[in-house]
PDB file of N, CA and C in Angstrom:
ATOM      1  N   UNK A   1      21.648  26.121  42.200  1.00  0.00           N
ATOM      2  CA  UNK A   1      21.285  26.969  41.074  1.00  0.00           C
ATOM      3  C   UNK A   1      21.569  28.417  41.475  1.00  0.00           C
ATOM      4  N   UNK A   2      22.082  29.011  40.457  1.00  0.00           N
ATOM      5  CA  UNK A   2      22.285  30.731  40.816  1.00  0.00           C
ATOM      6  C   UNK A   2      21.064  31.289  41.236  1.00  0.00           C
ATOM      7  N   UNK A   3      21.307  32.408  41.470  1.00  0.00           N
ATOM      8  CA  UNK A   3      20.185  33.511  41.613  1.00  0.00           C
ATOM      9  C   UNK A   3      20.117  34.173  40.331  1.00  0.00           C
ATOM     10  N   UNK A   4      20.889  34.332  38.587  1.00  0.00           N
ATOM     11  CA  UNK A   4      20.589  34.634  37.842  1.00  0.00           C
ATOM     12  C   UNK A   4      19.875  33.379  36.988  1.00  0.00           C
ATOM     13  N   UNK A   5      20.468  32.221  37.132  1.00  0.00           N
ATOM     14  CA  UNK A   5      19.731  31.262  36.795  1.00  0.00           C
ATOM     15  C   UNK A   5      18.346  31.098  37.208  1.00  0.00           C
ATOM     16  N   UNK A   6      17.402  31.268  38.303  1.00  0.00           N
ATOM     17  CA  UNK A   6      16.565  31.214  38.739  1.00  0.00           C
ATOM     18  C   UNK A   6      15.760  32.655  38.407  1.00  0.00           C
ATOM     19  N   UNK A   7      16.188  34.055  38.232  1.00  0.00           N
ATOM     20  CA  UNK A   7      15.641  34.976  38.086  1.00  0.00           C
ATOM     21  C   UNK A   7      15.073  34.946  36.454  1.00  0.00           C
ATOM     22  N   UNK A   8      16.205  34.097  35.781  1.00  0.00           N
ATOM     23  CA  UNK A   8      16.449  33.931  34.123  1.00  0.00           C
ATOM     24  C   UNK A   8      15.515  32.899  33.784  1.00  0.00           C
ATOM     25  N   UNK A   9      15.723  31.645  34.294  1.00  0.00           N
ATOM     26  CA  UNK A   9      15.341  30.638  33.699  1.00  0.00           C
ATOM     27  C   UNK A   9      16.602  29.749  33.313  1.00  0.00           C
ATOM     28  N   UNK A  10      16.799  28.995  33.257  1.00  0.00           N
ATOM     29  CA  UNK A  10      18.080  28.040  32.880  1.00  0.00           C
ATOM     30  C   UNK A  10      17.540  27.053  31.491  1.00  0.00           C
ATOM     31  N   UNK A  11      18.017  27.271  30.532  1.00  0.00           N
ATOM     32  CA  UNK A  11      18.158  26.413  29.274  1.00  0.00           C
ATOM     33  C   UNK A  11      19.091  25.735  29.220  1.00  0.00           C
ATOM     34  N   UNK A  12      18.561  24.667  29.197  1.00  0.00           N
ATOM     35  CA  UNK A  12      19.517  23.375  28.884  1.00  0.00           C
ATOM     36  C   UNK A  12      19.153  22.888  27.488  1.00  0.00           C
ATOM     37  N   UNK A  13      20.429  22.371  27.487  1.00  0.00           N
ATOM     38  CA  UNK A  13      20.564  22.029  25.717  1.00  0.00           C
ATOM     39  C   UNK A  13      21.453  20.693  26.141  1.00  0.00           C
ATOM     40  N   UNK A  14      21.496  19.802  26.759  1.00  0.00           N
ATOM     41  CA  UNK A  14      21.716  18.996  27.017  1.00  0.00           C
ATOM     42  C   UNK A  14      20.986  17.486  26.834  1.00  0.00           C
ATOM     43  N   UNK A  15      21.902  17.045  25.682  1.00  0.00           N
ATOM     44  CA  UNK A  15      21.248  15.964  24.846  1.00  0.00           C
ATOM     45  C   UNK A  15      20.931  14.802  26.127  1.00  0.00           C
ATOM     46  N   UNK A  16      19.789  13.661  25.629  1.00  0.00           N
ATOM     47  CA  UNK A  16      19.353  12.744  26.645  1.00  0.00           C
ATOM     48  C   UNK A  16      20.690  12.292  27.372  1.00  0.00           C
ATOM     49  N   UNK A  17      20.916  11.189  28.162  1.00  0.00           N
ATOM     50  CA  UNK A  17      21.821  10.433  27.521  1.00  0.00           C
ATOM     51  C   UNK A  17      21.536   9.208  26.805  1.00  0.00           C
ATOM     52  N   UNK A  18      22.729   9.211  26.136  1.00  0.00           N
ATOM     53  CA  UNK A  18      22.921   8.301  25.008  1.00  0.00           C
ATOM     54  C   UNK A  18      22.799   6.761  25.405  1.00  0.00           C
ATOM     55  N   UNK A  19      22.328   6.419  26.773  1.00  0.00           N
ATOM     56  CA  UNK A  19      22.351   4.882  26.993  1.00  0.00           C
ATOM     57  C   UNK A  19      20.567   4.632  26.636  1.00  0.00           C
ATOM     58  N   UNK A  20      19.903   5.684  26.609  1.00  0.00           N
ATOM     59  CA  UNK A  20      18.767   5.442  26.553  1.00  0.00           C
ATOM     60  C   UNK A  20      18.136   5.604  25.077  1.00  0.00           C
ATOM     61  N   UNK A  21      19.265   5.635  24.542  1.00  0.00           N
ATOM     62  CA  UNK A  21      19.059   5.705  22.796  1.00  0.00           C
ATOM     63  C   UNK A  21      19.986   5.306  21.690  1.00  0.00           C
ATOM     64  N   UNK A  22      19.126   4.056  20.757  1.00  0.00           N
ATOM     65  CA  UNK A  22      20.395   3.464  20.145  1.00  0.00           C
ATOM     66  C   UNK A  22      19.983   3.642  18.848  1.00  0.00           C
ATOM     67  N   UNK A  23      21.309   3.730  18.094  1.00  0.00           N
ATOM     68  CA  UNK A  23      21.253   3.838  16.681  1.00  0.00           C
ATOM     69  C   UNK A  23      20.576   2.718  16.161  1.00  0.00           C
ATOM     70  N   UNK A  24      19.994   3.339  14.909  1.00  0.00           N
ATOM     71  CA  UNK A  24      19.722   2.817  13.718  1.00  0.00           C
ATOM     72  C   UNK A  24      20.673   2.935  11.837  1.00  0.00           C
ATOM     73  N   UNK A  25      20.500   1.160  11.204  1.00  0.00           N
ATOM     74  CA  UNK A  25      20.918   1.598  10.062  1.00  0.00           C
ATOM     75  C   UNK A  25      19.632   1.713   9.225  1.00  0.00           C
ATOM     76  N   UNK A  26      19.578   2.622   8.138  1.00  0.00           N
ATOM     77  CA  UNK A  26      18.786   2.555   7.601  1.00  0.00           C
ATOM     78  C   UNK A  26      18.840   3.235   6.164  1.00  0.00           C
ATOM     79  N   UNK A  27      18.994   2.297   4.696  1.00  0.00           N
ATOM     80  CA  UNK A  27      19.340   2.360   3.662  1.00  0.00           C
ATOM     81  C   UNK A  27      20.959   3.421   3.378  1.00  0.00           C
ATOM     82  N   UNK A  28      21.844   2.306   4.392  1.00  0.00           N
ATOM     83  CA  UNK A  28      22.776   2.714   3.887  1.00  0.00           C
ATOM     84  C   UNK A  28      23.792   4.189   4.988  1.00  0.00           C
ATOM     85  N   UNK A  29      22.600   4.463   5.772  1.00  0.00           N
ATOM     86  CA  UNK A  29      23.195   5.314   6.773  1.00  0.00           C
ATOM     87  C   UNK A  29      22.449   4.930   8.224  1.00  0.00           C
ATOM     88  N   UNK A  30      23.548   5.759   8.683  1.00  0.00           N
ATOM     89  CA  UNK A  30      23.180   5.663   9.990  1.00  0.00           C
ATOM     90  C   UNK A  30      22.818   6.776  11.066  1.00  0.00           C
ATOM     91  N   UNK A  31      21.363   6.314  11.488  1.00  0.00           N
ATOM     92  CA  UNK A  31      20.861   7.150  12.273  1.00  0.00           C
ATOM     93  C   UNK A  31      20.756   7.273  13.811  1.00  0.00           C
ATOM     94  N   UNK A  32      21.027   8.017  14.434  1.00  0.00           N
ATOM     95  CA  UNK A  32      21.301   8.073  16.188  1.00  0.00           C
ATOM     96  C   UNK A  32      20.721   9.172  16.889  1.00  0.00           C
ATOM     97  N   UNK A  33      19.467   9.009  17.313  1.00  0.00           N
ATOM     98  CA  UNK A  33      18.548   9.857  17.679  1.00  0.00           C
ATOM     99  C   UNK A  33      19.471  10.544  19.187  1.00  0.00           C
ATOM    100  N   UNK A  34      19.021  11.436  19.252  1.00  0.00           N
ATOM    101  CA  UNK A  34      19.900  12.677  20.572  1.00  0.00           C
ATOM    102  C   UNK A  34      18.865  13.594  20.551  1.00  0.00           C
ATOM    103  N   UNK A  35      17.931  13.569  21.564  1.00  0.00           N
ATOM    104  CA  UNK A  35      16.464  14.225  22.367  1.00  0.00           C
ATOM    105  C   UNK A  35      17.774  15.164  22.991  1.00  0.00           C
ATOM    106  N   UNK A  36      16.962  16.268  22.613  1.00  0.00           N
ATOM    107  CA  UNK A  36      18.010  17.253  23.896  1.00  0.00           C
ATOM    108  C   UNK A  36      16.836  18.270  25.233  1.00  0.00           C
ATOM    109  N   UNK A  37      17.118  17.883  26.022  1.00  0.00           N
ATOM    110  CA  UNK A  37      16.340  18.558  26.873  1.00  0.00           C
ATOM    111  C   UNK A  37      16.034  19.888  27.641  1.00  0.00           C
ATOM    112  N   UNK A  38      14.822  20.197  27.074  1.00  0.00           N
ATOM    113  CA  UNK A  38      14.627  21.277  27.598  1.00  0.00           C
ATOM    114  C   UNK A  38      13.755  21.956  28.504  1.00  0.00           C
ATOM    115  N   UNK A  39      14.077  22.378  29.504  1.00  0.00           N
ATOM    116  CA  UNK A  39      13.107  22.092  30.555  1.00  0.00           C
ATOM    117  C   UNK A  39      12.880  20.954  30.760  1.00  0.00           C
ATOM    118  N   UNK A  40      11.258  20.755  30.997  1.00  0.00           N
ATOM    119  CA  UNK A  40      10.709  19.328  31.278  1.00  0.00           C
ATOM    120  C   UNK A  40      10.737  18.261  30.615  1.00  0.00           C
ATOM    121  N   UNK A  41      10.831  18.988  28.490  1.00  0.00           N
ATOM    122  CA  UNK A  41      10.322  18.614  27.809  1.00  0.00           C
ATOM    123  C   UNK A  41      11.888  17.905  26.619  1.00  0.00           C
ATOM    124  N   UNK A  42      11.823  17.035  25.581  1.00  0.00           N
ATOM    125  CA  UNK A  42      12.742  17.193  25.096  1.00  0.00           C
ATOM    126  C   UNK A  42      12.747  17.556  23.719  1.00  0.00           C
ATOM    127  N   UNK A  43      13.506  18.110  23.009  1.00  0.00           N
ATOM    128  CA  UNK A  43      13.363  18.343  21.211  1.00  0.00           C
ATOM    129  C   UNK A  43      13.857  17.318  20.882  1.00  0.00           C
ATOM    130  N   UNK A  44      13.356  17.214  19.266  1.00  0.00           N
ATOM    131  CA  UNK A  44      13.938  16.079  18.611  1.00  0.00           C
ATOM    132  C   UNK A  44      14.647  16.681  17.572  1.00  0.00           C
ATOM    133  N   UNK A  45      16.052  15.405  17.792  1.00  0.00           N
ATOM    134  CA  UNK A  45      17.393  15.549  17.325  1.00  0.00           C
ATOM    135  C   UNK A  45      17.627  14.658  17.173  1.00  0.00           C
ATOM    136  N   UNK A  46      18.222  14.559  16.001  1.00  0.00           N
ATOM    137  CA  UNK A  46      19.616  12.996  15.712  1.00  0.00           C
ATOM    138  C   UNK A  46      20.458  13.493  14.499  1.00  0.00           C
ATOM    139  N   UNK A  47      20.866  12.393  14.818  1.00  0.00           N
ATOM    140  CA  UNK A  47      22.423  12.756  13.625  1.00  0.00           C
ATOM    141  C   UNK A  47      22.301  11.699  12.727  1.00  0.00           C
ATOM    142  N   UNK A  48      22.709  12.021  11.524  1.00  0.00           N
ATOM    143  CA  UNK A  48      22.371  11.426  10.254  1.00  0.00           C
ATOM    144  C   UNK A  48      23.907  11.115   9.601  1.00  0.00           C
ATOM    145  N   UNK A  49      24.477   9.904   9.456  1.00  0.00           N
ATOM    146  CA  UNK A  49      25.996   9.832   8.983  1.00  0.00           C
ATOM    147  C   UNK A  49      25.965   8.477   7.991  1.00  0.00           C
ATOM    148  N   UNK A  50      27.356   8.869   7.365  1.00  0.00           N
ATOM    149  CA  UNK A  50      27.074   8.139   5.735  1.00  0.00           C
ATOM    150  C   UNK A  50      28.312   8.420   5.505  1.00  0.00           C
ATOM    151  N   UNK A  51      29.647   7.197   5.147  1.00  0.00           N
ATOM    152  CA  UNK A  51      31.242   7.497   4.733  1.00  0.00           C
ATOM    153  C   UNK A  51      31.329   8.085   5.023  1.00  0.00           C
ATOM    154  N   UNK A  52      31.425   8.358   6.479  1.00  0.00           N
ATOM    155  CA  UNK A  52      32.165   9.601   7.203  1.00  0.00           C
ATOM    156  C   UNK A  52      31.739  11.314   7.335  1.00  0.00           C
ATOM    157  N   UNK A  53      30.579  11.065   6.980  1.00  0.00           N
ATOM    158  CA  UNK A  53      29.560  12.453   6.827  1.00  0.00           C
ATOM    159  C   UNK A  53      28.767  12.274   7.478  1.00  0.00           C
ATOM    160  N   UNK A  54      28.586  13.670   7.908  1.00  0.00           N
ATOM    161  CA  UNK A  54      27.453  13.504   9.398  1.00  0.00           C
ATOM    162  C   UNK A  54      26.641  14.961   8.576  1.00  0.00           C
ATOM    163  N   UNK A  55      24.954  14.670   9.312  1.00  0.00           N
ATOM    164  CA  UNK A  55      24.421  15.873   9.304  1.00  0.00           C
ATOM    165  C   UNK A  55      23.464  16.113  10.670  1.00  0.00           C
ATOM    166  N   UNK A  56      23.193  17.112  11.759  1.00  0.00           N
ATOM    167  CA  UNK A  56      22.325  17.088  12.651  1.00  0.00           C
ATOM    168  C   UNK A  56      21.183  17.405  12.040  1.00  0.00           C
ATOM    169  N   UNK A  57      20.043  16.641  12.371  1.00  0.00           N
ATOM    170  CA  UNK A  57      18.847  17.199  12.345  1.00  0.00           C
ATOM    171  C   UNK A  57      18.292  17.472  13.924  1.00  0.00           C
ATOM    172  N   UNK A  58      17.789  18.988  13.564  1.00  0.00           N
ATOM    173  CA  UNK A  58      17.437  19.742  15.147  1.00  0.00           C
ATOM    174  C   UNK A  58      15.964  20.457  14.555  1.00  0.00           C
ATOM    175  N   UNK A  59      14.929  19.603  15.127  1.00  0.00           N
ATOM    176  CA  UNK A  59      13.266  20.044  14.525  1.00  0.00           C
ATOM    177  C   UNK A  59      13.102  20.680  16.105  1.00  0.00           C
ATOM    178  N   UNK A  60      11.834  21.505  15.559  1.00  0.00           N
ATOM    179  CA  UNK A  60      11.103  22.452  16.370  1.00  0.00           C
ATOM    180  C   UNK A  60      10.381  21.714  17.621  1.00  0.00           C
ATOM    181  N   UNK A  61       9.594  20.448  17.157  1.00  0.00           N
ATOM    182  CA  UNK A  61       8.969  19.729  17.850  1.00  0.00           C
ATOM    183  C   UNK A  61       9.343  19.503  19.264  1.00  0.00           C
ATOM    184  N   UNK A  62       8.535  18.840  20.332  1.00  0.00           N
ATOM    185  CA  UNK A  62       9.092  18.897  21.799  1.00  0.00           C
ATOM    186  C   UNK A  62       8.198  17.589  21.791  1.00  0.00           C
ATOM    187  N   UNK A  63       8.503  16.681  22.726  1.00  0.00           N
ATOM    188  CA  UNK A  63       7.892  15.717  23.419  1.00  0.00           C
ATOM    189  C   UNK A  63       8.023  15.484  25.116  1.00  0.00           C
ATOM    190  N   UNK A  64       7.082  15.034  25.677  1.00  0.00           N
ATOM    191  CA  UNK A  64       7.306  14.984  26.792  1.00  0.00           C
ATOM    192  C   UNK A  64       8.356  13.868  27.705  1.00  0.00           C
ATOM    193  N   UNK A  65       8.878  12.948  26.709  1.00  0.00           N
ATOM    194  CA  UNK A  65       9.540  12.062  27.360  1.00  0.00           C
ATOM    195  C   UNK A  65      10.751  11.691  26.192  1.00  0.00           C
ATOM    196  N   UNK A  66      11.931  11.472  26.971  1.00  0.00           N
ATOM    197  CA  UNK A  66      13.251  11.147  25.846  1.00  0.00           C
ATOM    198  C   UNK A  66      13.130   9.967  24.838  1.00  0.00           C
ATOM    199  N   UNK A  67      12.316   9.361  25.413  1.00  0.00           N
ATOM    200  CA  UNK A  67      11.875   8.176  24.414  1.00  0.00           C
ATOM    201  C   UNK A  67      11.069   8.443  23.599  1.00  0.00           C
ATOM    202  N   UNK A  68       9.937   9.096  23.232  1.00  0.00           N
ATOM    203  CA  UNK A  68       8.841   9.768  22.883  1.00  0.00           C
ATOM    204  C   UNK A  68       9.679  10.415  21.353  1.00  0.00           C
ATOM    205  N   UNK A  69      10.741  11.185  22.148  1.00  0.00           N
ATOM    206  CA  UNK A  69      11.398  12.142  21.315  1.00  0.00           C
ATOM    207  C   UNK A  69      12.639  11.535  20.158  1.00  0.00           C
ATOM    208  N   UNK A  70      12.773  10.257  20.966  1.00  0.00           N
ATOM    209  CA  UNK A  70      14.248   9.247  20.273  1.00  0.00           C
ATOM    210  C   UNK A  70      13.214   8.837  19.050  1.00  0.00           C
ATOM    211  N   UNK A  71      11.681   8.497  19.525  1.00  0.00           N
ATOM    212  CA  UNK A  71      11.045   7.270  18.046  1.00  0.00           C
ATOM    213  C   UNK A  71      10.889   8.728  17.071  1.00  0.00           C
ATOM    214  N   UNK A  72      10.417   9.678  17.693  1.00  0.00           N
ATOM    215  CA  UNK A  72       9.876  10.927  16.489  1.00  0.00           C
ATOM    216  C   UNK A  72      11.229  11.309  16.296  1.00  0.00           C
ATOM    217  N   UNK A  73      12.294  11.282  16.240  1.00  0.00           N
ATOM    218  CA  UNK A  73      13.661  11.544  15.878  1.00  0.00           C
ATOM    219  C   UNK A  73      14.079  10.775  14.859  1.00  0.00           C
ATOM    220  N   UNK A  74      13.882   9.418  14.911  1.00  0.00           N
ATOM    221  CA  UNK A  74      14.160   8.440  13.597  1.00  0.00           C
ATOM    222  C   UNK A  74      13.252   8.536  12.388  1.00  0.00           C
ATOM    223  N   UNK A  75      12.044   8.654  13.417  1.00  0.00           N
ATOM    224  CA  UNK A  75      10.991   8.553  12.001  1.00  0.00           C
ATOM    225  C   UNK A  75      11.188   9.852  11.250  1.00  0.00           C
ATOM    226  N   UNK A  76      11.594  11.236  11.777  1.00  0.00           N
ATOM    227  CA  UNK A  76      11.939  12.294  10.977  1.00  0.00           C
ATOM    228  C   UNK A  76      12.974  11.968  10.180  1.00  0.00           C
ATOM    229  N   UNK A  77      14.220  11.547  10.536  1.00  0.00           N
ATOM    230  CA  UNK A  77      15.532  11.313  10.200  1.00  0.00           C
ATOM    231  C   UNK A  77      15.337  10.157   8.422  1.00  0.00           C
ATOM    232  N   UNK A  78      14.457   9.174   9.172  1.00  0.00           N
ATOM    233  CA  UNK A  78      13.919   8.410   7.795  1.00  0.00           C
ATOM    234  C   UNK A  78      13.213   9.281   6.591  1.00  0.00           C
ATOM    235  N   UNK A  79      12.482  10.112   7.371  1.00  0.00           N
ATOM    236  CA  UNK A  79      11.541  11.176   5.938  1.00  0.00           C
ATOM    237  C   UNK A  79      12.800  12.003   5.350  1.00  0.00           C
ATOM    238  N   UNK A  80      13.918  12.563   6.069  1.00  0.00           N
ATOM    239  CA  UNK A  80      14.859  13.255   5.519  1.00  0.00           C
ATOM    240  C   UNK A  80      15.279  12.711   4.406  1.00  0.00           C
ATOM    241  N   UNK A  81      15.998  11.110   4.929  1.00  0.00           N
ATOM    242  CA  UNK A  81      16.624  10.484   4.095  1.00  0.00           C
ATOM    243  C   UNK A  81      16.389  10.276   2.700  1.00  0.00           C
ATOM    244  N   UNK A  82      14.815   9.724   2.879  1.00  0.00           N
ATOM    245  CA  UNK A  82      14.242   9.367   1.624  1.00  0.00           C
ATOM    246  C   UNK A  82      13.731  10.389   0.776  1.00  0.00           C
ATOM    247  N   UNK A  83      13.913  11.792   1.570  1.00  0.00           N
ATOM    248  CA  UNK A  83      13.483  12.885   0.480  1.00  0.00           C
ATOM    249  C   UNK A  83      14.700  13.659  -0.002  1.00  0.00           C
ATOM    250  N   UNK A  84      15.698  13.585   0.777  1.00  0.00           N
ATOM    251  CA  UNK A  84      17.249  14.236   0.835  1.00  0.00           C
ATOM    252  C   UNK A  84      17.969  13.005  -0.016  1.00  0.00           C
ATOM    253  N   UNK A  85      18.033  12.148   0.371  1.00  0.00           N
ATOM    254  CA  UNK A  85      19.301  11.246   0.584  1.00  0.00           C
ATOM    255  C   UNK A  85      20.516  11.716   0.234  1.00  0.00           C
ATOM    256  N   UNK A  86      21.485  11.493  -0.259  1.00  0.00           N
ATOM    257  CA  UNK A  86      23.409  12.030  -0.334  1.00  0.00           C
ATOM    258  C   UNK A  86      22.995  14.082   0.139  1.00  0.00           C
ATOM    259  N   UNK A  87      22.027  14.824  -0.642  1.00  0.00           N
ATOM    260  CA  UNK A  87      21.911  16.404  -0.605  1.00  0.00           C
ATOM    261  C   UNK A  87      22.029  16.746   1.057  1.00  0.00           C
ATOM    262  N   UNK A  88      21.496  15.624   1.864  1.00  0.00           N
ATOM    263  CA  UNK A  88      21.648  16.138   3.085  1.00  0.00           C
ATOM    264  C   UNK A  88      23.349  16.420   3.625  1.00  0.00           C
ATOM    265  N   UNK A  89      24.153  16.568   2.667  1.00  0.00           N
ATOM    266  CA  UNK A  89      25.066  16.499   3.111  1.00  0.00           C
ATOM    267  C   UNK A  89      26.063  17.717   2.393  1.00  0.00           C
ATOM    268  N   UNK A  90      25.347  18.390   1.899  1.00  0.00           N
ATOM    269  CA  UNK A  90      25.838  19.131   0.705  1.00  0.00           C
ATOM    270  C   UNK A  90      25.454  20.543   0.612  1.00  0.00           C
TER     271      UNK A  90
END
């Protein structure tokens, strides 16, 4: 690690990896949770795609574990859907 990295702090934005998180279909799209980590902790993220349309969802929230962050990633991704559905894309 640098010495500005360490004086700074280092942010990582570096999604889980992806073996530890698998898509879901769900009414018609498909959802693929991506925890990105920060610090200790990870945010919840996934991607939302439908005929070739994608949208990220990137919430405020943090969890302490990538798994933690993959289930609160779908279950957000599902509230999108069903309150968005096609607008999330628009």
């Amino acid at each position: 690690m640098s010495l500005l990295s360490r004086l700074f702090g280092r942010k990582s934005a570096d999604p889980a990896p992806e073996s530890r998180t698998e898509g879901e279909d769900y009414k018609g799209y498909r959802i693929v949770p991506r925890p990105i980590r920060e610090g200790g902790q990870f945010r919840v993220a996934a991607r939302i795609e439908k005929d070739g349309r994608g949208h990220d969802l990137i919430r405020a929230d943090t969890m302490a574990s990538a798994e933690q962050a993959a289930a609160l990633s779908v279950a957000k991704a599902r509230q999108m859907i069903d309150e968005q559905g096609d607008r999330l894309f628009g």
